[in-house]
C-alpha atoms as a PDB file:
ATOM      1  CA  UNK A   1     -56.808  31.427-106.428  1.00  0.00           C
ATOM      2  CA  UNK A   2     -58.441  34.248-108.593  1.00  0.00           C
ATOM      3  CA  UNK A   3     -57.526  38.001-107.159  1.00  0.00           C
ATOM      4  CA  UNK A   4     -59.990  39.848-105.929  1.00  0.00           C
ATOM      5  CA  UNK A   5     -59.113  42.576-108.212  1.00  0.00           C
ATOM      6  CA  UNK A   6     -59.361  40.354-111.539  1.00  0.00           C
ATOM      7  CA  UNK A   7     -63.622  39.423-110.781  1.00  0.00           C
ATOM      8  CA  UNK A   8     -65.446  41.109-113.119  1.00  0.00           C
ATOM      9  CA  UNK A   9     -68.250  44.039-112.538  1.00  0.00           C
ATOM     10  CA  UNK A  10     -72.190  44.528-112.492  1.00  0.00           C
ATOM     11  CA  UNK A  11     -73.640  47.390-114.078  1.00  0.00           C
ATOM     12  CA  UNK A  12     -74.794  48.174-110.443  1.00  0.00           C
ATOM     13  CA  UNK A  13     -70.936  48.485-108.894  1.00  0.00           C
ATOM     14  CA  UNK A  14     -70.363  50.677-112.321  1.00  0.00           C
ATOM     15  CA  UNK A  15     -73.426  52.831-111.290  1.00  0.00           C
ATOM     16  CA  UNK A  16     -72.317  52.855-107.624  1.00  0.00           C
ATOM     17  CA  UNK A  17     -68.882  54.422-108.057  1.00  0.00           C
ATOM     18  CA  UNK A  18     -70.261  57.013-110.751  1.00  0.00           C
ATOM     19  CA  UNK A  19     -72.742  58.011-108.468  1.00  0.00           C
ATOM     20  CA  UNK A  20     -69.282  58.342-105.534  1.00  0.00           C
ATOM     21  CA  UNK A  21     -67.513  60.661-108.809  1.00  0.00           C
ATOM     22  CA  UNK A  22     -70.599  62.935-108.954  1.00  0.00           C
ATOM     23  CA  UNK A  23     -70.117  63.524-105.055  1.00  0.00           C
ATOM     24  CA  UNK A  24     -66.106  64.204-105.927  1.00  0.00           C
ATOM     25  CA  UNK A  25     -67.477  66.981-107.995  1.00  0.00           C
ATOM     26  CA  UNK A  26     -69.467  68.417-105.167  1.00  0.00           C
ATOM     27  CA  UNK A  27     -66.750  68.215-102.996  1.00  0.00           C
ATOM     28  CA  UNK A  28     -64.280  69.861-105.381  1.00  0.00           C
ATOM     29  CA  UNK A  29     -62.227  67.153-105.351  1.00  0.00           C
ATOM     30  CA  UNK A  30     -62.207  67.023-108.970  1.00  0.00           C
ATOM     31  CA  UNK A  31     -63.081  69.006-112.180  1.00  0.00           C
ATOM     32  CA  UNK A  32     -66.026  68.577-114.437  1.00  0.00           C
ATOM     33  CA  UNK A  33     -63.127  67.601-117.035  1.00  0.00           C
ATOM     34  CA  UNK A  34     -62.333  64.804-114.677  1.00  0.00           C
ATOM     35  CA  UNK A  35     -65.790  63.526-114.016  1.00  0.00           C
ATOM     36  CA  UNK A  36     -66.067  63.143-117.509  1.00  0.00           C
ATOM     37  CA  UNK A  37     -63.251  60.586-118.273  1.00  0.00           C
ATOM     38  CA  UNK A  38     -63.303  59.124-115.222  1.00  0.00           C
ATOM     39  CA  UNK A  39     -66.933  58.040-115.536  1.00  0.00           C
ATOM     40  CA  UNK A  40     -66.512  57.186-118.970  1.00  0.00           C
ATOM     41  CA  UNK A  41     -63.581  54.669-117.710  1.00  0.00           C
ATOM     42  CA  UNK A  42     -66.134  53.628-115.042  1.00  0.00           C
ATOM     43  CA  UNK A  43     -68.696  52.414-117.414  1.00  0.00           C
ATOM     44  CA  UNK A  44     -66.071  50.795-119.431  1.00  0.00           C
ATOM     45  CA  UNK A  45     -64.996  48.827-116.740  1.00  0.00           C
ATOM     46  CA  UNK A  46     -64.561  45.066-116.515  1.00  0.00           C
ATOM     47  CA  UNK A  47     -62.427  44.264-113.416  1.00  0.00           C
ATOM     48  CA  UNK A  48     -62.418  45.482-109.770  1.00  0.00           C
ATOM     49  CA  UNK A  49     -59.243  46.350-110.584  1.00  0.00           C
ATOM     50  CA  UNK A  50     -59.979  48.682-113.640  1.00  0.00           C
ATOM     51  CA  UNK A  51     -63.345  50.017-111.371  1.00  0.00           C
ATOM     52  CA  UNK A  52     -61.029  50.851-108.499  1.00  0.00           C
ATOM     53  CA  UNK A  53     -58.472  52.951-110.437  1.00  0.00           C
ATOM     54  CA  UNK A  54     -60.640  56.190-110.806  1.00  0.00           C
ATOM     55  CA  UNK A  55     -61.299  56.413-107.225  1.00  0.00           C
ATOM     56  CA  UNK A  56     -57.814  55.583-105.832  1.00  0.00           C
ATOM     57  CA  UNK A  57     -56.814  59.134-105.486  1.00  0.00           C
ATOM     58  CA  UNK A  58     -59.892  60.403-104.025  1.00  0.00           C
ATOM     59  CA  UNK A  59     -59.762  59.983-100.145  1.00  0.00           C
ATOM     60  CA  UNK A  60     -62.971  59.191 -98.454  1.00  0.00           C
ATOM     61  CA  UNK A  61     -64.635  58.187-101.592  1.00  0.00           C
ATOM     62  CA  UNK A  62     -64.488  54.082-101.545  1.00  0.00           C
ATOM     63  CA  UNK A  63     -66.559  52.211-103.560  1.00  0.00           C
ATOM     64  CA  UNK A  64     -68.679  50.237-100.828  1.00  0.00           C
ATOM     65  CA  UNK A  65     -70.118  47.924-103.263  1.00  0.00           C
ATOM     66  CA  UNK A  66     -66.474  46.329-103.535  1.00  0.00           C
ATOM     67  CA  UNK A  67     -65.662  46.759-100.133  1.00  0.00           C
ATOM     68  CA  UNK A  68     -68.623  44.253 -99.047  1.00  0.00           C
ATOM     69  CA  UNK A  69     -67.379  41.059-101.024  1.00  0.00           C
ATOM     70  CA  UNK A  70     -67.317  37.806 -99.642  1.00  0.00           C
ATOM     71  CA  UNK A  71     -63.110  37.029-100.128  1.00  0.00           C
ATOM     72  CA  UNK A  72     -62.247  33.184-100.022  1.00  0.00           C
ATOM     73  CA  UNK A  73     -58.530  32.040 -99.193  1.00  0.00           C
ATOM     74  CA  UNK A  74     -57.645  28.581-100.056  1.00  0.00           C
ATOM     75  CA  UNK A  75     -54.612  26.944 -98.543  1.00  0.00           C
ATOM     76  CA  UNK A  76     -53.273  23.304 -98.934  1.00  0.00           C
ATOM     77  CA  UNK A  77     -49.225  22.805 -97.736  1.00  0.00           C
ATOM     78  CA  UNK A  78     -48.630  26.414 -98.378  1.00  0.00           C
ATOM     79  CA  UNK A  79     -48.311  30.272 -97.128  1.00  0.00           C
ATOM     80  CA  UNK A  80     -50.863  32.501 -97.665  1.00  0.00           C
ATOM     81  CA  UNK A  81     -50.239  36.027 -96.834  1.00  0.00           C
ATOM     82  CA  UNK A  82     -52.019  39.414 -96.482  1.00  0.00           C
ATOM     83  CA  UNK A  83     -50.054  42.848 -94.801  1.00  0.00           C
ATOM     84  CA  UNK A  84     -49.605  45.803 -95.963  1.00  0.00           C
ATOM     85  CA  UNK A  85     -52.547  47.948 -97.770  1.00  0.00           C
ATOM     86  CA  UNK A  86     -55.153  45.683 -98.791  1.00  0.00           C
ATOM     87  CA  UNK A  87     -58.951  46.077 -98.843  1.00  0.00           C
ATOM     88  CA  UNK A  88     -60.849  43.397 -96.539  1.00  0.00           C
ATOM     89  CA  UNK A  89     -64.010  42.390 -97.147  1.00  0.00           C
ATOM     90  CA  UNK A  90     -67.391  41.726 -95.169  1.00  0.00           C
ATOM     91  CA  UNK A  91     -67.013  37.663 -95.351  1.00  0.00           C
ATOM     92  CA  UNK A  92     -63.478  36.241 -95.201  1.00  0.00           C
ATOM     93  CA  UNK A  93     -63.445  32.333 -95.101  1.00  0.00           C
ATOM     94  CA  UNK A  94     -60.109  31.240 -95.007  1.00  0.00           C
ATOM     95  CA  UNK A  95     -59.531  27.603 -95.590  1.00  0.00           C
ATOM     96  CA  UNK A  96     -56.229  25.974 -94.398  1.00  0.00           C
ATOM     97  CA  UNK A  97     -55.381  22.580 -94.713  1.00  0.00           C
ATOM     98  CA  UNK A  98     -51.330  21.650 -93.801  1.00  0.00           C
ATOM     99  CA  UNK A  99     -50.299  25.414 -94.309  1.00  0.00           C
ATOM    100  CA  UNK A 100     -50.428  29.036 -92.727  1.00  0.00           C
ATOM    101  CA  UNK A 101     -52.242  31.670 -93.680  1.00  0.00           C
ATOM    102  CA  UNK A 102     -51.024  35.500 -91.995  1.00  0.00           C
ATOM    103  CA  UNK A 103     -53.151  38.119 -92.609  1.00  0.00           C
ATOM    104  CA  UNK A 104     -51.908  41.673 -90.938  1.00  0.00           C
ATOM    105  CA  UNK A 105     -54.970  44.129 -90.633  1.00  0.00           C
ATOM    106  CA  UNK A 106     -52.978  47.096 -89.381  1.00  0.00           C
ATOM    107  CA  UNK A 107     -53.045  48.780 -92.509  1.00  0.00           C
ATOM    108  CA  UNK A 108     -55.641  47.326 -94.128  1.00  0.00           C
ATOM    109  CA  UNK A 109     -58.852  49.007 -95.331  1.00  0.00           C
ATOM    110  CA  UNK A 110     -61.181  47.514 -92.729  1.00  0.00           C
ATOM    111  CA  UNK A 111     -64.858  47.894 -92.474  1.00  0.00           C
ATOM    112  CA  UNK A 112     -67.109  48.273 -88.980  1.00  0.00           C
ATOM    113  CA  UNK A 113     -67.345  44.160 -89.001  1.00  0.00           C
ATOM    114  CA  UNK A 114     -65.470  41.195 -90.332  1.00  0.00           C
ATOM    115  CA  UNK A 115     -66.981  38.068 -90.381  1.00  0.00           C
ATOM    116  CA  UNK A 116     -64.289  35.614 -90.684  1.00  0.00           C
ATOM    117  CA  UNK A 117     -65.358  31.282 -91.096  1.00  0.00           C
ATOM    118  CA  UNK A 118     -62.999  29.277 -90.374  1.00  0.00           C
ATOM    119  CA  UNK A 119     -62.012  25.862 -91.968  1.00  0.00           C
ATOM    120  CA  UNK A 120     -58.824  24.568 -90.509  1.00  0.00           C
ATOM    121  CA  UNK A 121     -57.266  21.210 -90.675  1.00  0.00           C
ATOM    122  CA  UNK A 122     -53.945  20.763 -89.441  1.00  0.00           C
ATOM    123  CA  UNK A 123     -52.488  24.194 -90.603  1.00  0.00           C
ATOM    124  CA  UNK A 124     -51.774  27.791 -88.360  1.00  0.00           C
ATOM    125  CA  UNK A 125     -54.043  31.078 -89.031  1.00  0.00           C
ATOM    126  CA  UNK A 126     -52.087  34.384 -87.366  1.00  0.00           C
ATOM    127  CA  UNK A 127     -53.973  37.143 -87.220  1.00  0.00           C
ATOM    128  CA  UNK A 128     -52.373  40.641 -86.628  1.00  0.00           C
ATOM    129  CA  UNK A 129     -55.397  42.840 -85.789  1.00  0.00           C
ATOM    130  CA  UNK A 130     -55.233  46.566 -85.561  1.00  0.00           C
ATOM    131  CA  UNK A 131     -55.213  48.939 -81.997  1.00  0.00           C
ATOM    132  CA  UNK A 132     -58.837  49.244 -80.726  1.00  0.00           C
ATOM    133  CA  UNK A 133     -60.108  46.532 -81.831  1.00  0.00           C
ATOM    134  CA  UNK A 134     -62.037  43.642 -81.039  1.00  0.00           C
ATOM    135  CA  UNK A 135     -62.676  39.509 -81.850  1.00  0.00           C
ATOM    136  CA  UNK A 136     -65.242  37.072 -80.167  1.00  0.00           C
ATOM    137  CA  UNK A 137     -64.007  33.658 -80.876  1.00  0.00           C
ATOM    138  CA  UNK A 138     -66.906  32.061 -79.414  1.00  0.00           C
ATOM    139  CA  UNK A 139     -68.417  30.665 -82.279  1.00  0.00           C
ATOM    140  CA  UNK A 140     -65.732  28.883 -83.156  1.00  0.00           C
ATOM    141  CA  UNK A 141     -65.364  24.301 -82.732  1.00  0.00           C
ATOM    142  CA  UNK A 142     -61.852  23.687 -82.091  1.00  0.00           C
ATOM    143  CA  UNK A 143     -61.124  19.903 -82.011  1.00  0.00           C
ATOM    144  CA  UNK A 144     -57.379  18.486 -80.749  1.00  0.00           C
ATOM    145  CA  UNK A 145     -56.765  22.162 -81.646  1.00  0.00           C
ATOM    146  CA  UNK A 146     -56.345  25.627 -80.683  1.00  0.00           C
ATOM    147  CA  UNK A 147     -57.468  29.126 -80.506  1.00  0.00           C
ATOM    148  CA  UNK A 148     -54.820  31.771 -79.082  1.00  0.00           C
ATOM    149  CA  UNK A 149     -56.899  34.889 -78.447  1.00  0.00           C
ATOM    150  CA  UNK A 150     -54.526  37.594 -77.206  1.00  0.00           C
ATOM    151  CA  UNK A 151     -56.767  40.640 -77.414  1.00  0.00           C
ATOM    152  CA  UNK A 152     -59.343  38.974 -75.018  1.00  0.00           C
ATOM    153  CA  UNK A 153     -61.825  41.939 -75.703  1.00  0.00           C
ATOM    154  CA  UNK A 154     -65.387  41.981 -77.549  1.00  0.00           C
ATOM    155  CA  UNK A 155     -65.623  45.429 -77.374  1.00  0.00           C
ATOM    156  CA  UNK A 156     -63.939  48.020 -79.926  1.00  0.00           C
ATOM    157  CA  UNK A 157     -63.640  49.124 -83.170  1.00  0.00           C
ATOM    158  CA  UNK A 158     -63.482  47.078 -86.396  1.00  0.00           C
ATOM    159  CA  UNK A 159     -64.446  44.166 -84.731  1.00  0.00           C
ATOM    160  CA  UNK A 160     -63.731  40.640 -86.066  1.00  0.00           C
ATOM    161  CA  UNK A 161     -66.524  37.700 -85.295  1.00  0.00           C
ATOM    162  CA  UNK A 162     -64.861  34.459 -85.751  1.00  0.00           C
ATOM    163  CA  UNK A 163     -66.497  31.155 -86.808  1.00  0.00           C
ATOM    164  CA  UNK A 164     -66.050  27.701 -87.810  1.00  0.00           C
ATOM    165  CA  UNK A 165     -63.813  24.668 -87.116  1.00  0.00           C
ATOM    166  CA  UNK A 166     -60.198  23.868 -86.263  1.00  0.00           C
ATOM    167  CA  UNK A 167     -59.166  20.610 -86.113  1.00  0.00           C
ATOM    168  CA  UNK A 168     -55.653  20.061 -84.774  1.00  0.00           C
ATOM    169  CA  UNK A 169     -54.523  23.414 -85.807  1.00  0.00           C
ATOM    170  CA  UNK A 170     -53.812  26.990 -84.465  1.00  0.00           C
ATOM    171  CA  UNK A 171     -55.344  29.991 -84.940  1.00  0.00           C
ATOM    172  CA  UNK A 172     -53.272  33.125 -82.962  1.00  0.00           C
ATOM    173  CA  UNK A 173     -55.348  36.250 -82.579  1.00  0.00           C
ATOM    174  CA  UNK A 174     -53.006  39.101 -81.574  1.00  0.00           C
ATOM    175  CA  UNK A 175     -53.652  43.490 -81.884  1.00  0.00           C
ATOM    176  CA  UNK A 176     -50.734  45.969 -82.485  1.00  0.00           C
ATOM    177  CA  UNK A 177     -49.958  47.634 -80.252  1.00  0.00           C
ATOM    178  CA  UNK A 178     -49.820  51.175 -82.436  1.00  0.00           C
END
């Protein structure tokens, strides 16, 4: 499975996060001197990875264009895992076949809405979901399966809408209680 971080750029996403420096400089979050190398390592980028460094320091400033990518996680007889800080995407399909996949979003970077399709065949998905907020499983075709949902609320803040099929597997849904 290719890392996120290792896809390469568009001239747009290089644009985007210059345009995110120029407000750092508004801000006074960083000098002139600054802009200056840190756009020119902007425009040289060629990963997400080498985008992301000169904005990692900057709070607030996130370069939306990378924080909307679709993220696939592929699965067969294994353990995928997420915790930690990580950056989630828009679109997450996860796609489990004979394995688990564990993704903890408690101290993830999360936007408003996840969209998360599901494709699991015989395999467990545990999801650790952060205080406040919400899932709606209803889109979701569960054959000699099964869907856990322990937060039991469509109301709060990210919210994750869950889709797809699980056929004889598990998918737990749980929130933190911090």
């Amino acid at each position: 499975m290719t890392d996120p971080r290792d896809l390469r750029v568009s001239d747009a996403e290089r644009e985007h996060v210059v345009s995110l420096l120029n407000k750092a400089v508004g801000r006074g979050m960083i000098t002139l001197d600054e802009f200056t190398v840190r756009t020119d390592t902007a425009l040289a980028a060629k990963t997400r990875a080498d985008l992301n460094v000169v904005l990692v320091d900057l709070p607030g400033m996130v370069n939306n264009e990378l924080a909307h990518a679709r993220t696939e996680l592929k699965n067969t007889m294994s353990t995928t895992t997420r915790k930690g800080h990580w950056v989630v995407p828009q679109e997450l399909v996860i796609r489990n076949t004979l394995g688990t996949t564990n993704l903890d979003f408690t101290a993830a970077d999360v936007p408003p809405v996840v969209n998360v399709d599901l494709d699991v065949s015989l395999g467990t998905v545990k999801l650790m979901l952060p205080a406040g907020s919400s899932v709606n499983v209803d889109a979701v075709e569960i054959t000699a399966g099964e869907v856990k949902d322990k937060v039991r609320s469509t109301v709060g803040n990210p919210h994750f809408q869950l889709k797809g099929v699980v056929r004889g597997g598990t998918v737990v849904i749980k929130r933190s209680k911090r």
